[in-house]
Protein backbone atom coordinates (compact mmCIF):
# COMPACT_ATOMS: atom_id res chain seq x y z
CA UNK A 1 64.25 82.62 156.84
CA UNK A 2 65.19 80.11 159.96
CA UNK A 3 66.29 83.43 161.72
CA UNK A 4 63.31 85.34 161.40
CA UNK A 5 61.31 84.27 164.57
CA UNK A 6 64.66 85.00 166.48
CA UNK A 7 66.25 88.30 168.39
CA UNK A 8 69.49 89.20 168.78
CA UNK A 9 70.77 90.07 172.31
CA UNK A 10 74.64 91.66 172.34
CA UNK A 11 76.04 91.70 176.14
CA UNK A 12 79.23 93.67 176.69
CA UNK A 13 82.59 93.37 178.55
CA UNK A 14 82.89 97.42 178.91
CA UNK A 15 81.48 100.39 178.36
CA UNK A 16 83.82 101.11 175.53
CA UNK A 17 82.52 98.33 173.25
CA UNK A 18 79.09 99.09 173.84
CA UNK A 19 78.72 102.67 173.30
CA UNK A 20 81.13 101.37 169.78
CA UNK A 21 78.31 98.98 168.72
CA UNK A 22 75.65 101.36 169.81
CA UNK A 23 76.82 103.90 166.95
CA UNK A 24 77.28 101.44 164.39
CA UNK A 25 73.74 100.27 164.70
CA UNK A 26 72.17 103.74 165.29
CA UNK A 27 73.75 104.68 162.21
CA UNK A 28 72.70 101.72 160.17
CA UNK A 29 68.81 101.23 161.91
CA UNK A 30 65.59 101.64 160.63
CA UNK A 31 64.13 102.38 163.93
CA UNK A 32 65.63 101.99 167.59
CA UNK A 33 63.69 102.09 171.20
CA UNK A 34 65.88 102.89 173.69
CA UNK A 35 64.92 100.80 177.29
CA UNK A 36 65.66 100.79 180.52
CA UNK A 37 68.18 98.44 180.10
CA UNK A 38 68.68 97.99 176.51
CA UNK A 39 68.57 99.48 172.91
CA UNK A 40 66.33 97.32 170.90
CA UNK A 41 67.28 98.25 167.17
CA UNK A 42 65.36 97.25 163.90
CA UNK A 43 68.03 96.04 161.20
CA UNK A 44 66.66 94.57 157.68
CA UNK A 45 63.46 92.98 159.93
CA UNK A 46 65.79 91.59 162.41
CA UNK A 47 65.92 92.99 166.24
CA UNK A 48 69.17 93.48 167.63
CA UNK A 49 69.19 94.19 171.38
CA UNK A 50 72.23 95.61 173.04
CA UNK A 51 72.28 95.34 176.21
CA UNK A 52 73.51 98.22 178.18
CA UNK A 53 72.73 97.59 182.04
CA UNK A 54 74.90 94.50 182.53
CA UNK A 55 78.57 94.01 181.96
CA UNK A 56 80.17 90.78 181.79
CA UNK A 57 83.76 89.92 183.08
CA UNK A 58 83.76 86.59 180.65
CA UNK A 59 81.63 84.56 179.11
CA UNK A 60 80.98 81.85 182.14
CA UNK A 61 79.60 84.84 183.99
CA UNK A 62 77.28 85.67 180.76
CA UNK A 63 75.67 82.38 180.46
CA UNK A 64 75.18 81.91 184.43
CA UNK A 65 73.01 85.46 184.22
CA UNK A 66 70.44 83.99 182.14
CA UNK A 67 67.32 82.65 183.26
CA UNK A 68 66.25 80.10 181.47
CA UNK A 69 68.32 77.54 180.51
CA UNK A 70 67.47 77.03 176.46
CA UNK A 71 68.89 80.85 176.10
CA UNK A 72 72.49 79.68 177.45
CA UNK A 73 74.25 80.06 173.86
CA UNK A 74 76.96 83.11 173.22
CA UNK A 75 78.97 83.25 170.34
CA UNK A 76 82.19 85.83 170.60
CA UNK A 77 82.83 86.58 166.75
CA UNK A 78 85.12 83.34 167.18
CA UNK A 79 83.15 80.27 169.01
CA UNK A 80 80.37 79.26 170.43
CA UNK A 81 79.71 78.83 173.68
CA UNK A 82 76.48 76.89 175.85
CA UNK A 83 76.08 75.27 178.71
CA UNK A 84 75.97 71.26 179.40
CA UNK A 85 72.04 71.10 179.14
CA UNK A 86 71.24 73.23 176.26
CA UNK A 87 71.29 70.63 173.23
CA UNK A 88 69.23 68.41 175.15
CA UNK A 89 66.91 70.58 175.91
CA UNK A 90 66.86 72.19 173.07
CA UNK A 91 66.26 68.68 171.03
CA UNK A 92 63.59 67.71 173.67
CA UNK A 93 61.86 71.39 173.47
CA UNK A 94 61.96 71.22 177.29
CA UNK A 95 62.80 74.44 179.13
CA UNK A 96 63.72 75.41 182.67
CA UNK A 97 63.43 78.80 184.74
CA UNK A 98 66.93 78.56 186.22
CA UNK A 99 65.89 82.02 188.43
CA UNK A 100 63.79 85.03 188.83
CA UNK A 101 65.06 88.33 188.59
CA UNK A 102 62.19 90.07 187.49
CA UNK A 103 59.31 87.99 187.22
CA UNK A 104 57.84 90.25 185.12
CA UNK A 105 60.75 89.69 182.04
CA UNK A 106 61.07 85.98 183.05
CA UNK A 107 57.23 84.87 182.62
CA UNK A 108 57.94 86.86 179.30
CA UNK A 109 60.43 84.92 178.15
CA UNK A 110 59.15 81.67 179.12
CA UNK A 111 55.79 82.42 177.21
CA UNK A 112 57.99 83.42 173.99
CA UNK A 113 59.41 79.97 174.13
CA UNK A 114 56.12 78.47 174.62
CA UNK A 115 55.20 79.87 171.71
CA UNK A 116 58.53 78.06 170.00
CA UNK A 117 56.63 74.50 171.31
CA UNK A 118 59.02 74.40 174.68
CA UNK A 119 57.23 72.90 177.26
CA UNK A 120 58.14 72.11 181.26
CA UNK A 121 58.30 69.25 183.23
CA UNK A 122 56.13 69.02 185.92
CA UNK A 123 58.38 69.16 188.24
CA UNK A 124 60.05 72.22 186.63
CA UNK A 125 56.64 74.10 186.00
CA UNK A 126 55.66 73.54 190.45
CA UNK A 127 59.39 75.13 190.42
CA UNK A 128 58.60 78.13 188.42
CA UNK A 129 55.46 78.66 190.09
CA UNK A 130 57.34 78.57 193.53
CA UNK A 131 59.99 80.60 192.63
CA UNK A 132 57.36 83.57 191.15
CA UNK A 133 55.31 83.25 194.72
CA UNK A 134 58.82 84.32 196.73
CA UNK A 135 57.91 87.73 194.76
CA UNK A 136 54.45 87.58 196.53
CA UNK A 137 52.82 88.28 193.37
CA UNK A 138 50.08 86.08 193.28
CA UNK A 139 49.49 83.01 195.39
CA UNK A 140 49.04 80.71 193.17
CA UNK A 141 47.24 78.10 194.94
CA UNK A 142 44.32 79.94 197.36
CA UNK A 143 44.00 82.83 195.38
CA UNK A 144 44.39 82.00 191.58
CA UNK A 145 43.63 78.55 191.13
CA UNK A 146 42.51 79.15 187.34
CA UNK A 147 45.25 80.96 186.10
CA UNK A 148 48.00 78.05 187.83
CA UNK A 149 45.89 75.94 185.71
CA UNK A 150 46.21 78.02 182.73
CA UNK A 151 49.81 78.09 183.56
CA UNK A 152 50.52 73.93 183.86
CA UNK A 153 48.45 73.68 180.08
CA UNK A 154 50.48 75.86 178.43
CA UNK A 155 54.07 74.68 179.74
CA UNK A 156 53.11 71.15 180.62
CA UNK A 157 54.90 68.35 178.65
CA UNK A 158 53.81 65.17 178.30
């Protein structure tokens, strides 16, 4: 199944229509986890994520929140919607960390679609690793050098 290596994330305009989908799926589910800031549900193998901390006004609003740019794809029940640099990137299996809310979810993410073949640019990856050192996390350069080498192998693309 082309699907099955894929997630499901469901953002809402209003309360109303989440707590709606939230008791379809709870009553259909094989299993649920409830997060922080989402219910990740477990349909016929499938996971089905609806986010509940975030409400979106419209759909330009949804696909500026995400973080890296190969994820910037809604669909509304009635089109589809991406933005300008997802088919290329998404032919060339080259990603970009757009920002960092929680570096945490993003380095997450961006291994996930490492682990679909995406790689980074160079440019993109020196980007990434600037943006996580605002966070003072690790300092990439003086204190880790192994790891930001670990890093530039694994998202590198040639």
């Amino acid at each position: 199944d082309a699907l099955s290596n894929f997630d499901f994330d469901f953002f809402f305009k209003n309360q109303e229509s989440y707590d709606k989908w939230y008791h379809v799926l709870a009553s259909t589910s094989e299993d649920y986890i409830d997060m922080e800031h989402s219910v990740m549900f477990k349909i016929d193998g499938y996971e089905i994520n609806l986010i509940k901390a975030f409400l979106y006004e419209d759909v330009e609003q949804l696909l500026n929140s995400f973080d890296i740019s190969v994820s910037r794809i809604a669909f509304d029940g009635h089109k589809v919607y991406m933005h300008n640099t997802v088919v290329g990137h998404i032919n060339d299996l080259i990603m970009q960390v757009l920002y960092i809310s929680n570096p945490l979810s993003t380095y997450k993410r961006v291994m996930k679609y490492v682990g679909k073949g995406f790689k980074m640019r160079e440019s993109d990856i020196a980007n990434f690793i600037h943006k996580l050192n605002t966070f003072n996390l690790i300092d990439f350069k003086h204190k880790n050098d192994e790891y930001a080498d670990f890093l530039e192998k694994q998202l590198w693309r040639d």
